[in-house]
Structures are given as C-alpha cells and as structure tokens.
N, C-alpha and C. Protein backbone atom coordinates (compact mmCIF):
# COMPACT_ATOMS: atom_id res chain seq x y z
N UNK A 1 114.06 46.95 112.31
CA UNK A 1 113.03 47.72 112.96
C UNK A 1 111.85 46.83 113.31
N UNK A 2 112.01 45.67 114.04
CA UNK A 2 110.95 45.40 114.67
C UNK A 2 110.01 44.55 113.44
N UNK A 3 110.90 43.80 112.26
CA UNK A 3 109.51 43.12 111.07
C UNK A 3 109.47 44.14 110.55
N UNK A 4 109.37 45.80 110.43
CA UNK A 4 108.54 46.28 109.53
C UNK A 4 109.75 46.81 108.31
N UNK A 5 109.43 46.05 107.30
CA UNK A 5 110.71 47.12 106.48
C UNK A 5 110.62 48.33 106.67
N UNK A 6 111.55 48.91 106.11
CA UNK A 6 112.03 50.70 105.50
C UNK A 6 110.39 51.09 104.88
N UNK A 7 110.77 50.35 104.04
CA UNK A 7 109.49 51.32 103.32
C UNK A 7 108.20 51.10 103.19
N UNK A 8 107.66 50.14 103.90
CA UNK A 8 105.90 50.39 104.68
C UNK A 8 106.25 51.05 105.89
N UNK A 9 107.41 51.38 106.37
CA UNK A 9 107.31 52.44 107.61
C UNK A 9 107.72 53.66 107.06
N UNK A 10 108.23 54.12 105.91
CA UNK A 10 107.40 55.60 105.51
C UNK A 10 106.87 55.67 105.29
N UNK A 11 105.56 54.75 104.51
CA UNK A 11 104.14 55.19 103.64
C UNK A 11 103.31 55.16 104.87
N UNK A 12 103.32 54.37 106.26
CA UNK A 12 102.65 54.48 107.39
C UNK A 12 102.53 55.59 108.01
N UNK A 13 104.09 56.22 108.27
CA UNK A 13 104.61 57.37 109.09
C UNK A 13 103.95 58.51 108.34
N UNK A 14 103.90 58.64 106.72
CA UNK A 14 103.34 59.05 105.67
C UNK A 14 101.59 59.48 105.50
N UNK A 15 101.05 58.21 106.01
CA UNK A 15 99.52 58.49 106.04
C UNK A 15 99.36 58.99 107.19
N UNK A 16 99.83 58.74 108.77
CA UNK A 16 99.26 59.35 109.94
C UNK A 16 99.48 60.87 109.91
N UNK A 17 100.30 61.40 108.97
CA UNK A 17 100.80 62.80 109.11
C UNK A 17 100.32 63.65 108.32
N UNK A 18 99.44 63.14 106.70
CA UNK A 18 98.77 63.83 106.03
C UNK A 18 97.26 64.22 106.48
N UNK A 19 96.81 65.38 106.41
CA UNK A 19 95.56 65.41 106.58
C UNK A 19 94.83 65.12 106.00
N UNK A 20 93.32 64.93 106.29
CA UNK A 20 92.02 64.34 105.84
C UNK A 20 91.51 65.68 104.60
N UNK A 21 91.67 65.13 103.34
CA UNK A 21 91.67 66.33 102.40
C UNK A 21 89.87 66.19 102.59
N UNK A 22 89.05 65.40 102.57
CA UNK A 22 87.40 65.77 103.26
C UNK A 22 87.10 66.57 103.99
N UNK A 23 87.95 66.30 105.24
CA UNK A 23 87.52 67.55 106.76
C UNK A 23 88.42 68.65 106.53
N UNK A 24 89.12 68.89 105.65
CA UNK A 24 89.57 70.26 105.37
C UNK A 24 88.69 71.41 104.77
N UNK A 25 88.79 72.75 105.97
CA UNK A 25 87.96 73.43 105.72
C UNK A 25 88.27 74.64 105.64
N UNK A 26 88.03 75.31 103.97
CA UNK A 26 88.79 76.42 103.67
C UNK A 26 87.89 77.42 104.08
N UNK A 27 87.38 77.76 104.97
CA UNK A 27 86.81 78.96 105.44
C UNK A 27 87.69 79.60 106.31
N UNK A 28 88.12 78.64 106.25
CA UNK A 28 89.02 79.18 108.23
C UNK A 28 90.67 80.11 107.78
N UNK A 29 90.74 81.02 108.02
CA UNK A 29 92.18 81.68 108.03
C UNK A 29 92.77 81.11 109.50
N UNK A 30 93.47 80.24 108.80
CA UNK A 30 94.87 79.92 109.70
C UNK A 30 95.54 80.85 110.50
N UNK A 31 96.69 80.63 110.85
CA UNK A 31 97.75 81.49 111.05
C UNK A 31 98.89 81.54 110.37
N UNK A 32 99.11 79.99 109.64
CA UNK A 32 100.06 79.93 108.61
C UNK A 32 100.00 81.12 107.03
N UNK A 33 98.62 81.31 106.83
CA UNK A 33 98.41 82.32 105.64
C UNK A 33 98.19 83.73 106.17
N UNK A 34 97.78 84.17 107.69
CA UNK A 34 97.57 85.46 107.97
C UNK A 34 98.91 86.40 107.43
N UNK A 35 100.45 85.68 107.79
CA UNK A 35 101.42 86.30 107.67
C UNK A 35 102.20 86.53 106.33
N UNK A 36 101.54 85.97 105.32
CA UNK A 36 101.72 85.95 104.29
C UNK A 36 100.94 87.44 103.47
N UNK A 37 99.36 86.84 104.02
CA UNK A 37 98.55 87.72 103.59
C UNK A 37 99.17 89.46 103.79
N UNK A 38 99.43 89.50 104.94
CA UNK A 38 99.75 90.82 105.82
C UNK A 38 101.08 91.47 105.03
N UNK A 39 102.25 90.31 104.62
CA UNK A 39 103.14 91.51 103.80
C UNK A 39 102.91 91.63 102.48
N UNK A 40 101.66 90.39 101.79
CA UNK A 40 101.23 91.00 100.58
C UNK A 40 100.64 92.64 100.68
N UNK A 41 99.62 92.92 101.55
CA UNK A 41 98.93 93.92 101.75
C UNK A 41 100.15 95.36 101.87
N UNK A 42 100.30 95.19 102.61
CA UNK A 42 101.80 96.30 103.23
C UNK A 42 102.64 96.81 101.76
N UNK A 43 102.98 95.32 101.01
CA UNK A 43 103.50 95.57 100.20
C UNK A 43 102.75 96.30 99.43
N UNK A 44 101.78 95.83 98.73
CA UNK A 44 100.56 96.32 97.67
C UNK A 44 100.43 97.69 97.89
N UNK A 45 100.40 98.79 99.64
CA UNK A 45 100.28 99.55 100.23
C UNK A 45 101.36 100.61 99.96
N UNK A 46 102.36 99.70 100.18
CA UNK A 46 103.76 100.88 99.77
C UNK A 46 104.10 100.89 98.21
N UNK A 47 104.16 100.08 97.62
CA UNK A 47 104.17 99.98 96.18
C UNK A 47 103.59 100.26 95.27
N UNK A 48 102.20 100.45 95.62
CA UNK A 48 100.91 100.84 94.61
C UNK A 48 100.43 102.09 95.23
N UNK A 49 99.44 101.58 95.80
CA UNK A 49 98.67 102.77 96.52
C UNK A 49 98.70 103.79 97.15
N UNK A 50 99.75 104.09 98.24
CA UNK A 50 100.66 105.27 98.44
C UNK A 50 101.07 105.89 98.05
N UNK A 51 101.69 105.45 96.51
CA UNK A 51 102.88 106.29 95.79
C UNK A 51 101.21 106.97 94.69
N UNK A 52 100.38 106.05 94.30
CA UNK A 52 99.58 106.94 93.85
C UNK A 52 98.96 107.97 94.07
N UNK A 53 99.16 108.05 95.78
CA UNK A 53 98.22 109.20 96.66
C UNK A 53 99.26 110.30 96.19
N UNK A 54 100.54 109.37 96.54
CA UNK A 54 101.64 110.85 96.89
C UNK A 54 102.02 111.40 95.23
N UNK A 55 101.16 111.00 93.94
CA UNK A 55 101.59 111.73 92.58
C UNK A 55 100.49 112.49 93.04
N UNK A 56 99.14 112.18 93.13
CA UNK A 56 98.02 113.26 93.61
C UNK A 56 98.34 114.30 93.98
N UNK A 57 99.12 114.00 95.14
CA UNK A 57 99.17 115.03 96.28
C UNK A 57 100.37 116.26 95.52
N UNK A 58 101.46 115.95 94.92
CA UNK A 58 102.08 116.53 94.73
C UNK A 58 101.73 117.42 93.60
N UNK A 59 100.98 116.50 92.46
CA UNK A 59 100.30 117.34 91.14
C UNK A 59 99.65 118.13 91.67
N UNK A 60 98.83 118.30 92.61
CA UNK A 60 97.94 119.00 93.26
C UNK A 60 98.55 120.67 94.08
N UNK A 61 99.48 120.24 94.76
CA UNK A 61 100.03 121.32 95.39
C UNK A 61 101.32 121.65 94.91
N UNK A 62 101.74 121.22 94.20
CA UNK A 62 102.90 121.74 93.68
C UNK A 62 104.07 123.24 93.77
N UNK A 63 102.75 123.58 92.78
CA UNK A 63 103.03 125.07 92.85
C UNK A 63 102.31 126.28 93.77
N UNK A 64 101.86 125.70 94.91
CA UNK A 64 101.31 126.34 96.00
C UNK A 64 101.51 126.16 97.31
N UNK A 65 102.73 125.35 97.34
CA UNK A 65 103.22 125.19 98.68
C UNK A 65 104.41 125.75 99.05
N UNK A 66 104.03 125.88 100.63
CA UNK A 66 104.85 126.43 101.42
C UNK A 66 106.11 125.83 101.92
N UNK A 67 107.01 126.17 102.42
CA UNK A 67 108.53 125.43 102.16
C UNK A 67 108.19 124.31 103.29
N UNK A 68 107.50 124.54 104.48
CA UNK A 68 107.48 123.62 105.17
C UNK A 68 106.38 121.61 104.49
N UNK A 69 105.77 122.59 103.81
CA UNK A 69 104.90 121.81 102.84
C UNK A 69 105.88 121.41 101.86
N UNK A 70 106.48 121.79 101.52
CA UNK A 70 107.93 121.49 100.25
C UNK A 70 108.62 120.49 100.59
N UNK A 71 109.07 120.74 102.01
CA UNK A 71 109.79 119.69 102.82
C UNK A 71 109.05 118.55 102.74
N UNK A 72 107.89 118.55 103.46
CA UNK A 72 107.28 117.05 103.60
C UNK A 72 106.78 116.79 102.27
N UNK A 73 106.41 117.37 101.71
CA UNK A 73 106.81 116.54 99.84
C UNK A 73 108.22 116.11 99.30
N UNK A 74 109.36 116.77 100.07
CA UNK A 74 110.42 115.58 99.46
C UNK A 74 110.43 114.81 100.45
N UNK A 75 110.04 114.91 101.63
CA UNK A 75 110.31 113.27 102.50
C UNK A 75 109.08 112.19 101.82
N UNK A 76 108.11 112.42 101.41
CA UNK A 76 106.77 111.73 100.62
C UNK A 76 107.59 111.22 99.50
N UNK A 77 108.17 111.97 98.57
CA UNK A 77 109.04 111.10 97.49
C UNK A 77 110.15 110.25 98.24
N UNK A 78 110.92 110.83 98.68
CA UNK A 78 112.27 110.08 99.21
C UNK A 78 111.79 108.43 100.33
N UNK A 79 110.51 108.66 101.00
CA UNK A 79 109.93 107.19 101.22
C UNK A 79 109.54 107.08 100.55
N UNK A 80 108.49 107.33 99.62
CA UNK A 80 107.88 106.18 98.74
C UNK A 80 108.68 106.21 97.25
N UNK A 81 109.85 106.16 97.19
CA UNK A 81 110.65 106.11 95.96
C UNK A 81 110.76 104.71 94.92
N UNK A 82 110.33 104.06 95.93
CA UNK A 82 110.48 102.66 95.32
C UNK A 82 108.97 102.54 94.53
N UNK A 83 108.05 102.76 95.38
CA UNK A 83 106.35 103.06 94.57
C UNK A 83 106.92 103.95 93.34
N UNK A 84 107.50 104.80 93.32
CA UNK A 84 107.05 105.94 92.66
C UNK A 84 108.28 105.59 91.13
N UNK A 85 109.03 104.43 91.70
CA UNK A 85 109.86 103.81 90.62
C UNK A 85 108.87 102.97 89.66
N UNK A 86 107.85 102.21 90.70
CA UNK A 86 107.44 101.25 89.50
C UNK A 86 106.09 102.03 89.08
N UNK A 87 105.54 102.87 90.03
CA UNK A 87 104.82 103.76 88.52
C UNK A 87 105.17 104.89 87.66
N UNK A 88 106.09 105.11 87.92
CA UNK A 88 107.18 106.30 86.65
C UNK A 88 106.84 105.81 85.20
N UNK A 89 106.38 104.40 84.85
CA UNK A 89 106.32 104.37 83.14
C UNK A 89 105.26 104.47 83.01
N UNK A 90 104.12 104.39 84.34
CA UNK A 90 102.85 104.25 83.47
C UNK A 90 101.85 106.07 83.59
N UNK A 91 102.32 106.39 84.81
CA UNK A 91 102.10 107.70 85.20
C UNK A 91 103.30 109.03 85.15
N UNK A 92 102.69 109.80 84.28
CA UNK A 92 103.59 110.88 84.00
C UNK A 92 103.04 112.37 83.95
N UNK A 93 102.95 112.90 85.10
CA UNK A 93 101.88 114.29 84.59
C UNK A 93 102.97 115.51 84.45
N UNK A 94 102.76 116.03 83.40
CA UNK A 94 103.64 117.00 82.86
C UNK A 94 103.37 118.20 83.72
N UNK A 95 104.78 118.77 83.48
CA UNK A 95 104.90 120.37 84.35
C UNK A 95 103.46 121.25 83.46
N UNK A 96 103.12 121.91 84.05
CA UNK A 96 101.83 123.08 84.04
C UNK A 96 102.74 124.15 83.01
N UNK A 97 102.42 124.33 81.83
CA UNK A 97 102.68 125.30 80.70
C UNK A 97 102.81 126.95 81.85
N UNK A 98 104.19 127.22 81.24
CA UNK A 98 104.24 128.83 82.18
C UNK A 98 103.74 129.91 81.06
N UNK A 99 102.98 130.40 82.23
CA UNK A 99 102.15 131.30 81.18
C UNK A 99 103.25 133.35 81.88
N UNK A 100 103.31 133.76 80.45
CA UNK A 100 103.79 134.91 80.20
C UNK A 100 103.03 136.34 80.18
N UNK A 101 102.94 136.59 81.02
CA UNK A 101 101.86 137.68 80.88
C UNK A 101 102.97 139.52 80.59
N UNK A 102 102.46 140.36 79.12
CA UNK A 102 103.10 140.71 78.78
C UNK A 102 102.70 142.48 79.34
C-alpha cells in the first residue's frame, strides 16, 4: 500500500473518522436518538400509562354501564392486555361487596 503498513493505516483511517469528543455538543437531539426516544415513549404509553387509565376507567364504571359501554370496555382490555399483564401484581381492586337488601 504505497510505504504505509497495515497498521498505521488503521489507526490513521481510525483518527479521521472519530469525532472531536471537545466540539461535541450534547444539547442537540440528533436524529440518531429521536427514534429511539419515540418507541421508548409509545412503549412507556401502552405499557404503563394506558392500562392505568383503563383500571380507572373500568373500576369506575363497571357496574353502571351500558352494553354499548360494556363493549368498548372489553375492546380497552383486549388492547391494552399486555399493560394490564404487567400491572396485574401490583394493582388489584376487588369486586364491590353485594349488598342484600332484605
């Protein structure tokens, strides 16, 4: 190759290609981390936070909804099933005591 051995022509090829760790400037969102960021969020969204709305929502109306309301509470479980898997151990609200009136 022209005089230069093998291997001062990777540590060369090596330095022109690393960046200047000085002029690196972490303020800036890339584009390499936006897409990362974005299915953390989504995820965090369907996994956490959703499935917590949808125990709300359901403890809440439960026993006062209408079948069409019934319906879109099992499509609310049946998508967010996977949320509602990983908070099943930590959230558990018990059925409402039936009261007997004599």
């Amino acid at each position: 190759m022209m005089g230069i051995e093998p291997i001062h022509f990777v540590v060369l090829l090596r330095e022109e290609t690393m960046p200047d760790m000085t002029k690196l400037d972490l303020t800036k969102l890339d584009a390499t981390m936006i897409v990362p960021l974005l299915y953390l969020g989504l995820a965090g969204a369907y996994l956490l936070v959703m499935p917590i709305l949808v125990i709300n929502y359901l403890n809440l109306r439960w026993y006062s909804a209408s079948s069409v309301e019934r319906l879109f509470m099992y499509f609310l479980v049946f998508f967010f099933f996977p949320g509602l898997l990983v908070l099943s151990p930590i959230i558990n609200f018990r059925p409402r005591r039936r009261r007997i009136e004599a």
